[in-house]
N, C-alpha and C. Protein backbone atom coordinates (compact mmCIF):
# COMPACT_ATOMS: atom_id res chain seq x y z
N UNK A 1 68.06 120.41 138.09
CA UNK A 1 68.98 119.38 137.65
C UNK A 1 68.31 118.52 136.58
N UNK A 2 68.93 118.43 135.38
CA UNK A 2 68.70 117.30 134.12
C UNK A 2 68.90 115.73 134.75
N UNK A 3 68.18 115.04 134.61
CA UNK A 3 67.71 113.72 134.52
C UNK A 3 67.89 112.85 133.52
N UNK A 4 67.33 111.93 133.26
CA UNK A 4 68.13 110.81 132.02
C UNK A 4 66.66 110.84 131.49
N UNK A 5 65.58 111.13 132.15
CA UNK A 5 64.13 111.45 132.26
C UNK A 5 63.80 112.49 131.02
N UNK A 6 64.67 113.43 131.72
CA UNK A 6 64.61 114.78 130.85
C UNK A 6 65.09 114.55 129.71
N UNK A 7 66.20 114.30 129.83
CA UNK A 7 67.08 113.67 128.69
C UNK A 7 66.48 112.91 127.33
N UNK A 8 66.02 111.75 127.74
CA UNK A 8 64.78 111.52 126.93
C UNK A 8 63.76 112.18 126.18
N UNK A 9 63.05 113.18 127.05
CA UNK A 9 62.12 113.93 126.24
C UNK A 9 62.69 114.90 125.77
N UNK A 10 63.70 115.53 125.71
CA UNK A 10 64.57 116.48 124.81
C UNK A 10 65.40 115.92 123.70
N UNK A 11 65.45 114.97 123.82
CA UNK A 11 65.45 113.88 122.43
C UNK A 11 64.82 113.58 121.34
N UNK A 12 63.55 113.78 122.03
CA UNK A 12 61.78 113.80 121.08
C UNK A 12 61.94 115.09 120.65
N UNK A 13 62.13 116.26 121.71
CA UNK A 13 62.26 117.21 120.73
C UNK A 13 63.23 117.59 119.72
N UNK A 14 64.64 117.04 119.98
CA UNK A 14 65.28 116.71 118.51
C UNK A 14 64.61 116.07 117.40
N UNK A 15 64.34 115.02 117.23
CA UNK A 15 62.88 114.46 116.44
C UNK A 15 62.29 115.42 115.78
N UNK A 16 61.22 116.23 117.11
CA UNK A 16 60.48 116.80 116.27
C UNK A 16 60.75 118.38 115.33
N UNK A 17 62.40 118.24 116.00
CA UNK A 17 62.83 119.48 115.23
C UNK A 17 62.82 119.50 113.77
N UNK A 18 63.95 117.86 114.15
CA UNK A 18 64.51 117.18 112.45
C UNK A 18 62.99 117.46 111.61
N UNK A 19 62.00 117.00 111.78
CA UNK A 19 60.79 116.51 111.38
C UNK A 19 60.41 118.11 110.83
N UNK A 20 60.21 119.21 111.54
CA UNK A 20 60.36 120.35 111.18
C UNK A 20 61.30 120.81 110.25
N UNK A 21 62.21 120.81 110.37
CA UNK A 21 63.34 121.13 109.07
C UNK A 21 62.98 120.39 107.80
N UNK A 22 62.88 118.85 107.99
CA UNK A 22 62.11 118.02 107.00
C UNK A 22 61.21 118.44 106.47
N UNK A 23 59.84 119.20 107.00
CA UNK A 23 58.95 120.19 106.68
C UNK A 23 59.55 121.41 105.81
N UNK A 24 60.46 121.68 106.02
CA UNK A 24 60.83 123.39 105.46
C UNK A 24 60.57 123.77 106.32
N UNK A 25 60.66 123.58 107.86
CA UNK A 25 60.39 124.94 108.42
C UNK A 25 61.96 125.16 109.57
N UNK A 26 61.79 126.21 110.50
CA UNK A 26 62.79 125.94 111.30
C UNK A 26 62.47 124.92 112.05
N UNK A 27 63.70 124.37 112.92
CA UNK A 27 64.22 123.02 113.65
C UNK A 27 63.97 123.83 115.11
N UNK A 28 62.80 123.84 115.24
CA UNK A 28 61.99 123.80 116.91
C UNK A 28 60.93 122.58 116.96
N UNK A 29 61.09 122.02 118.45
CA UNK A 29 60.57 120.88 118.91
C UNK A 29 60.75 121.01 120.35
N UNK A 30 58.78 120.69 120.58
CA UNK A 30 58.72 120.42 121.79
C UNK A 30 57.87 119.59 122.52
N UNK A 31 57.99 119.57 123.81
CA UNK A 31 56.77 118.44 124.36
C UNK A 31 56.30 118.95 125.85
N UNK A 32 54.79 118.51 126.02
CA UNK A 32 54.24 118.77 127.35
C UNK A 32 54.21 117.31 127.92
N UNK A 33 54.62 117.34 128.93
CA UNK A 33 54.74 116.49 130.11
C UNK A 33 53.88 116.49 131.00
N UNK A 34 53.01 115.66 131.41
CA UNK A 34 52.57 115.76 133.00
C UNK A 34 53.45 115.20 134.33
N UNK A 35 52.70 115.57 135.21
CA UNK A 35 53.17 115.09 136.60
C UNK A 35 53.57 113.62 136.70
N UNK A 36 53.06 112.73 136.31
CA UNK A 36 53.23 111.55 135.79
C UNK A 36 53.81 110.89 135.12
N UNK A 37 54.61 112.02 133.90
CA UNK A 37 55.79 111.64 133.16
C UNK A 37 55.21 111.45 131.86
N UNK A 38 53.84 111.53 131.87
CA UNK A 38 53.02 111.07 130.33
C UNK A 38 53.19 112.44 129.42
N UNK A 39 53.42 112.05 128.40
CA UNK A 39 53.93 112.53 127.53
C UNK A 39 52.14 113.46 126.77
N UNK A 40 51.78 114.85 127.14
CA UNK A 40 50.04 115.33 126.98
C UNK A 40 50.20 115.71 125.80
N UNK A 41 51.00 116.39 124.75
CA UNK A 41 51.02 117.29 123.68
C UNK A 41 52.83 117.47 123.03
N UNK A 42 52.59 117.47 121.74
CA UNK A 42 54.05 117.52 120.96
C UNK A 42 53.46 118.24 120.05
N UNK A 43 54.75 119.01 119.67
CA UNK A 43 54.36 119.95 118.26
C UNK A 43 55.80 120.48 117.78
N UNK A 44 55.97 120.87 116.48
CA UNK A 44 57.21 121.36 116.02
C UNK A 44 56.65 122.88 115.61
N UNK A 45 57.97 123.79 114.82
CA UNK A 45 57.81 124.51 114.48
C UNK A 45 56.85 124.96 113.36
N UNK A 46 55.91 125.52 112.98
CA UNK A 46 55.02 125.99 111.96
C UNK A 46 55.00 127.43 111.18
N UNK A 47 56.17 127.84 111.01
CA UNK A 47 56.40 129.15 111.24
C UNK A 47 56.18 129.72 109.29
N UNK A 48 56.37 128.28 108.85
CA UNK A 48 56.60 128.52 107.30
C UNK A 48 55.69 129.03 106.47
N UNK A 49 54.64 128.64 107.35
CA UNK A 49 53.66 128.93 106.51
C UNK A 49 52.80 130.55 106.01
N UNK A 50 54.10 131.63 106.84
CA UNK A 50 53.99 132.90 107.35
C UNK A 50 53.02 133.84 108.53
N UNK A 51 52.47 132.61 109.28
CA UNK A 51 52.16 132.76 110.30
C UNK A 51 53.17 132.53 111.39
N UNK A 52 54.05 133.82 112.01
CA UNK A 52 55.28 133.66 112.93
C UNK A 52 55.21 133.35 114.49
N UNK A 53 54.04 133.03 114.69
CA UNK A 53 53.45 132.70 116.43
C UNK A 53 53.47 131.55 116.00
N UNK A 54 53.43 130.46 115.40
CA UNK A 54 53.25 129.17 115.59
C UNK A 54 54.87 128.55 116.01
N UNK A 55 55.12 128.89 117.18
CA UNK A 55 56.08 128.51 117.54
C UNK A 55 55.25 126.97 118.33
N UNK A 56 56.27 125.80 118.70
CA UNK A 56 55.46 125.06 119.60
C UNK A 56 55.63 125.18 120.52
N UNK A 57 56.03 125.92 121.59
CA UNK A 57 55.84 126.37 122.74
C UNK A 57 54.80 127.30 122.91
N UNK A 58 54.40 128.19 122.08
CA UNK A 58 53.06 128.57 122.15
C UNK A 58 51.55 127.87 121.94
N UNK A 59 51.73 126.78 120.83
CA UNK A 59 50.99 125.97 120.77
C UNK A 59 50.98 125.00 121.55
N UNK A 60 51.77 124.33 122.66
CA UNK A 60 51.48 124.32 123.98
C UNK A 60 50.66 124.69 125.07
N UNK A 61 51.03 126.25 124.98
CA UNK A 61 50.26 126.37 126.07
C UNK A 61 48.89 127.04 125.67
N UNK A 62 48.78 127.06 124.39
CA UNK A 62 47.28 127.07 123.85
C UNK A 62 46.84 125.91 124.00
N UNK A 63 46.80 125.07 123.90
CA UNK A 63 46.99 123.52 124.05
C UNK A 63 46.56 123.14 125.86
N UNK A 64 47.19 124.01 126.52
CA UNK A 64 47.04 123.27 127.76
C UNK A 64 45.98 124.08 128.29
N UNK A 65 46.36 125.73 128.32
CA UNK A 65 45.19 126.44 128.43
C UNK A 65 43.62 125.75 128.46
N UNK A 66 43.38 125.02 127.09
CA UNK A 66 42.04 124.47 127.06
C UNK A 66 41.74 123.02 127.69
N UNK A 67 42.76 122.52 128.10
CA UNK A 67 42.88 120.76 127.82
C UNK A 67 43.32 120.03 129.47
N UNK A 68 43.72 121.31 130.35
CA UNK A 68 44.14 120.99 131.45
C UNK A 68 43.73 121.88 132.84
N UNK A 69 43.70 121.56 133.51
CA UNK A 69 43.17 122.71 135.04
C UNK A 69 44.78 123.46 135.03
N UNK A 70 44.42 124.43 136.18
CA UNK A 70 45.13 124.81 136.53
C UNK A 70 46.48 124.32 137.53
N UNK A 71 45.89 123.03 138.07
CA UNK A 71 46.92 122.50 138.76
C UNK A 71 47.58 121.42 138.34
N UNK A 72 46.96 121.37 136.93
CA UNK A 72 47.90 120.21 136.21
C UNK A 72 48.87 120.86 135.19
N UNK A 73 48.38 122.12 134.53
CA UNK A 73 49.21 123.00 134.19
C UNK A 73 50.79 123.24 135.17
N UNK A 74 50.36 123.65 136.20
CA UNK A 74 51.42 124.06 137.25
C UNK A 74 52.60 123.03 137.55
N UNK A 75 51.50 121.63 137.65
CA UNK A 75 52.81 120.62 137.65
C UNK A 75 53.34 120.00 136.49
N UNK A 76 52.89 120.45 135.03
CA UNK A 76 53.45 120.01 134.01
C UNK A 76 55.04 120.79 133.70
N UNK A 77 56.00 119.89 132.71
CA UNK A 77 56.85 120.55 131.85
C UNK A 77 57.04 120.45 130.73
N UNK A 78 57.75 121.15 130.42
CA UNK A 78 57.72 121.38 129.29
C UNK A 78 59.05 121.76 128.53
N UNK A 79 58.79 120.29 127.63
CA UNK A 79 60.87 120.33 127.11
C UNK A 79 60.57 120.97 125.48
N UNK A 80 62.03 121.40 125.26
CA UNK A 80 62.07 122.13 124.20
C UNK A 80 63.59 122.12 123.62
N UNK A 81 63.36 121.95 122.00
CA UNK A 81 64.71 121.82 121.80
C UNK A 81 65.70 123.46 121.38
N UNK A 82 65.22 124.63 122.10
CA UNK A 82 65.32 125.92 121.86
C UNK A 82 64.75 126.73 123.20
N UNK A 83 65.17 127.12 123.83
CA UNK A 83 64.67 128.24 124.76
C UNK A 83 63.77 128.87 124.05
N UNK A 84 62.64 129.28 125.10
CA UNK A 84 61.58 130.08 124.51
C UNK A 84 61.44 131.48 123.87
N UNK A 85 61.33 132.28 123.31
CA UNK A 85 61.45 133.55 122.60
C UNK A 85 60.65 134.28 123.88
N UNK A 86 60.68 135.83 123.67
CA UNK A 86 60.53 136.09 124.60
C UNK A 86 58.10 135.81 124.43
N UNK A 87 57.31 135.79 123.57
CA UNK A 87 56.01 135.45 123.19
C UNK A 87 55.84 134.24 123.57
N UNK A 88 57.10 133.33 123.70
CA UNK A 88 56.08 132.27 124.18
C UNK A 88 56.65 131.62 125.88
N UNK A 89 57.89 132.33 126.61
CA UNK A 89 57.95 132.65 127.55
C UNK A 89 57.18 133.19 128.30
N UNK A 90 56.10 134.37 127.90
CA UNK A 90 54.66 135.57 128.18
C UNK A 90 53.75 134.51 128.34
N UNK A 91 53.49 133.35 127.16
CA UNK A 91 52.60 132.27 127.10
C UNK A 91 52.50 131.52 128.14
N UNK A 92 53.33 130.80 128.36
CA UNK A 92 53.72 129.84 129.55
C UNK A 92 53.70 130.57 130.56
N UNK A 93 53.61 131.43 130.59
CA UNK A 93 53.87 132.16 132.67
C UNK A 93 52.17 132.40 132.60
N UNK A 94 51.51 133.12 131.46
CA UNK A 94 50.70 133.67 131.33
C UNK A 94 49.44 132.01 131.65
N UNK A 95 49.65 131.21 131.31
CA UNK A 95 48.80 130.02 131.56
C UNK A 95 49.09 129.23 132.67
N UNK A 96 50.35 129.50 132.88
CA UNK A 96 50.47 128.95 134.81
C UNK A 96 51.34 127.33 134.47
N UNK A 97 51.93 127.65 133.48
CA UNK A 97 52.68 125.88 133.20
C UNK A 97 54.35 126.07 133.80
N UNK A 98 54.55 124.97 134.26
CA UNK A 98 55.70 124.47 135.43
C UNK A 98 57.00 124.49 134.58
N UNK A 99 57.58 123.87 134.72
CA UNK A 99 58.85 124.05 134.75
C UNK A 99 59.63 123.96 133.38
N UNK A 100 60.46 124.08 132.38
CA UNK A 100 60.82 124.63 131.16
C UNK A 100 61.93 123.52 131.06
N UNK A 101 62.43 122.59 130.29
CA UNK A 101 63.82 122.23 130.53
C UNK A 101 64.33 122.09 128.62
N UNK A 102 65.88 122.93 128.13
CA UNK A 102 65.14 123.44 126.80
C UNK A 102 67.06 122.77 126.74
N UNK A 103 67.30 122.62 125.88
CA UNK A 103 68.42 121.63 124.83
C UNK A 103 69.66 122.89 124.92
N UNK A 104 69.34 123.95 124.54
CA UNK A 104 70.24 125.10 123.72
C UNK A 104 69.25 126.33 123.79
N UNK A 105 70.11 127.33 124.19
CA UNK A 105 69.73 128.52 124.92
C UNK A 105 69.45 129.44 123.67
N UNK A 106 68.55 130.90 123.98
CA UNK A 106 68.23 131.89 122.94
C UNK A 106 69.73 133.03 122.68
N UNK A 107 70.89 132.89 123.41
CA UNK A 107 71.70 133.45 123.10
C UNK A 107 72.62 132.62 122.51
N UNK A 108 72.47 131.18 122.23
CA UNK A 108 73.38 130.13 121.79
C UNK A 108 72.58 130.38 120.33
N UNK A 109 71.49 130.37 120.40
CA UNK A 109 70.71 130.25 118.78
C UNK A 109 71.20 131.61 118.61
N UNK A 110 71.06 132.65 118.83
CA UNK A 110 71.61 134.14 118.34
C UNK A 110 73.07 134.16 117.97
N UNK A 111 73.88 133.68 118.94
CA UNK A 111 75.37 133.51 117.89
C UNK A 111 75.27 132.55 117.00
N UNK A 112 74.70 131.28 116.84
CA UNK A 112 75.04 130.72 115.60
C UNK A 112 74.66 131.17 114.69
N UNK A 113 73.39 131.83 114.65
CA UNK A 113 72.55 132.41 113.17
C UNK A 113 73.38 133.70 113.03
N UNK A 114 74.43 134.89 113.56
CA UNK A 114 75.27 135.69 113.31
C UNK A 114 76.60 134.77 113.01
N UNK A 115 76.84 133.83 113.22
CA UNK A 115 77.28 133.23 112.58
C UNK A 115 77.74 132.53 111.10
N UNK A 116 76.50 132.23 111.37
CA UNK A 116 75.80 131.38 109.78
C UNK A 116 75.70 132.93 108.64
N UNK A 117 75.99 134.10 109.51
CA UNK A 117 75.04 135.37 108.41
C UNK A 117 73.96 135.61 108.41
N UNK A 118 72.71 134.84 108.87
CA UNK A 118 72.39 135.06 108.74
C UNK A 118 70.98 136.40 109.72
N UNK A 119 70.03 136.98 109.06
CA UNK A 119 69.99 138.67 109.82
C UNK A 119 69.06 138.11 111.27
N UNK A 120 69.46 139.38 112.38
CA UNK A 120 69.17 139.05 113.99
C UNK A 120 67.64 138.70 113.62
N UNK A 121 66.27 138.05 114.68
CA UNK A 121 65.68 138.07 114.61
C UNK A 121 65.09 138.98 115.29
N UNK A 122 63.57 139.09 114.64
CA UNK A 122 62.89 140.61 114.33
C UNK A 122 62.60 140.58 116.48
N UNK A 123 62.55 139.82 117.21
CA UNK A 123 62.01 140.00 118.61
C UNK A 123 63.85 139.89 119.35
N UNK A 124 64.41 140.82 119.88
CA UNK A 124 65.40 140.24 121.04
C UNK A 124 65.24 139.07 121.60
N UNK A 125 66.37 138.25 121.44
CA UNK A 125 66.06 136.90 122.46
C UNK A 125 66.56 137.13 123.87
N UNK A 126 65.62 137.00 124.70
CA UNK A 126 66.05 137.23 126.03
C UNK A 126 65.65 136.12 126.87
N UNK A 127 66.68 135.83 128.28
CA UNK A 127 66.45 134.53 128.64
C UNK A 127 64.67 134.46 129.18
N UNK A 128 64.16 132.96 129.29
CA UNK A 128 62.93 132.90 129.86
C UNK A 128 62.72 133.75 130.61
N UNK A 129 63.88 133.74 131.92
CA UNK A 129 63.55 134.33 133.47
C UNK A 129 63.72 135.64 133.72
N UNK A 130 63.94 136.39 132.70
CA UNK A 130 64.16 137.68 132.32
C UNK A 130 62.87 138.25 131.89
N UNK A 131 61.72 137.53 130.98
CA UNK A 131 60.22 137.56 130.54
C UNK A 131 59.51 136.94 131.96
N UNK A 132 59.79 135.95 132.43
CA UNK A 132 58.61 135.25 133.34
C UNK A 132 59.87 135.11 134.79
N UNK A 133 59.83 135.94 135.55
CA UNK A 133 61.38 135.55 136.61
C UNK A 133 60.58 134.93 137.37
N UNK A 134 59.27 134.28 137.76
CA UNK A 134 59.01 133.17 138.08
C UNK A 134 58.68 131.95 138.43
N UNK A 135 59.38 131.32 136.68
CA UNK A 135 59.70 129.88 136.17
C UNK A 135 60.58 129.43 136.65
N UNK A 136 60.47 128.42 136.98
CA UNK A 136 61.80 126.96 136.95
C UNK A 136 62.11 126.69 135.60
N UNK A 137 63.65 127.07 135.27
CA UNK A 137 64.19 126.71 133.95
C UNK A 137 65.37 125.88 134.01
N UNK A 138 65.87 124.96 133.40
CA UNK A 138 66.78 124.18 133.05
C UNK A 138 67.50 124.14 131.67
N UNK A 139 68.38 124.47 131.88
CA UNK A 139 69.07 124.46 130.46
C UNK A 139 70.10 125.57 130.25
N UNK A 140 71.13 125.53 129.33
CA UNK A 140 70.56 124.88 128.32
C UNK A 140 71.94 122.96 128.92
N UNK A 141 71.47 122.70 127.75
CA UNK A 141 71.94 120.81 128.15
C UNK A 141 73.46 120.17 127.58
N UNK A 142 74.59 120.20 128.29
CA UNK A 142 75.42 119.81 127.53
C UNK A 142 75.37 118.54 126.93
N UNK A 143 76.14 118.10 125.96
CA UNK A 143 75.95 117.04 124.88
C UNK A 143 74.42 117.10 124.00
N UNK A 144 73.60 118.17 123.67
CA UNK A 144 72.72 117.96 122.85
C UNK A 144 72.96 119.66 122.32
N UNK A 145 73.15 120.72 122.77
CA UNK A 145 73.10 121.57 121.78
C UNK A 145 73.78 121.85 120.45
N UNK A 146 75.21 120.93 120.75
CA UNK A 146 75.69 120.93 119.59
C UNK A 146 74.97 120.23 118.30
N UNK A 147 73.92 119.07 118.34
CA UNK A 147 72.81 118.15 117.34
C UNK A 147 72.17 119.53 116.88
N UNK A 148 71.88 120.20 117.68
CA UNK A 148 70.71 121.54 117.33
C UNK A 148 71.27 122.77 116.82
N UNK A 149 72.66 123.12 117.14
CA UNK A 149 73.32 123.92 116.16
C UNK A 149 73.36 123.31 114.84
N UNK A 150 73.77 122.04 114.42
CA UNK A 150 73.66 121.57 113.10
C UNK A 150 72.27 121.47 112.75
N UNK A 151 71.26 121.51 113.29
CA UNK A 151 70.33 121.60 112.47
C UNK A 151 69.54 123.09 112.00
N UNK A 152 70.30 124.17 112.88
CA UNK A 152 70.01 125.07 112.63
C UNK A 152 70.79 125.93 111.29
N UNK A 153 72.23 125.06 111.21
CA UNK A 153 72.88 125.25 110.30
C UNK A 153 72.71 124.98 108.99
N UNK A 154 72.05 123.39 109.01
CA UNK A 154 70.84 122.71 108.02
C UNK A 154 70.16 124.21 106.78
N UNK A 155 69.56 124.05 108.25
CA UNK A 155 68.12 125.12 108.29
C UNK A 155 68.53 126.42 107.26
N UNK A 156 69.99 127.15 107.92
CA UNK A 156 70.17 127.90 106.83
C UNK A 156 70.86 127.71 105.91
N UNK A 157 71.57 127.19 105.91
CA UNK A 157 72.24 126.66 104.30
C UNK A 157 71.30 126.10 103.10
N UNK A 158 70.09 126.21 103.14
CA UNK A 158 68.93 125.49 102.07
C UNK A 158 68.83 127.08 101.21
């Protein structure tokens, strides 16, 4: 269940989407959470620079991998304004990080960009729990995916 909690930090990752698009790059944004609610690591998309792993959900859990135990990993989350691809879904299960709560789903981003025209991306998007079946996932969030379709729309119309 979404929270006003959650809500909040999937907000930041709108932010850090905009902030990404602002960049030239795509409109991904995300954040690590601890148990505590403290806000450990933020990062947007980096993808422009033709390095295609710099998603920030991978740089996350590269990020936590070094920076956190294992049982702070486990109770962290981790919001996102995009469901994870299926590489950085592998990431997150693969480092032991908690629970996922993401704005707008990888089959919501796949119809709008067939939408928009523009061509499928090069990895199938498949849900998290389909890559890692077992994560705690949330999402995707009504009243915010529609902010993130327009920025994905942004994104391709440049």
């Amino acid at each position: 269940m979404v929270d006003d909690a959650d809500r909040a930090h999937l907000r930041r990752c709108l932010e850090l989407a905009r902030a990404a698009l602002d960049a030239g790059d795509e409109p991904f944004g995300s954040v690590l959470v601890d148990a505590r609610g403290q806000v450990r690591f933020e990062d947007h998309n980096r993808v422009a620079g033709g390095d295609a792993t710099r998603h920030p959900e991978f740089e996350i859990a590269r990020w936590a991998a070094a920076h956190l135990t294992a049982e702070e990993r486990a109770a962290a989350t981790v919001y996102t304004s995009g469901e994870h691809c299926p590489m950085c879904s592998a990431a997150h299960a693969w480092v032991g990080l908690g629970r996922i709560v993401y704005a707008s789903s990888a089959a919501q981003t796949s119809r709008w960009y067939a939408e928009f025209g523009a061509p499928p991306a090069p990895v199938r998007p498949l849900p998290i729990t389909e890559v890692a079946p077992g994560l705690v996932v949330d999402g995707p969030v009504a009243g915010l995916y529609d902010e993130v379709r327009e920025l994905h729309r942004r994104f391709l119309a440049r």
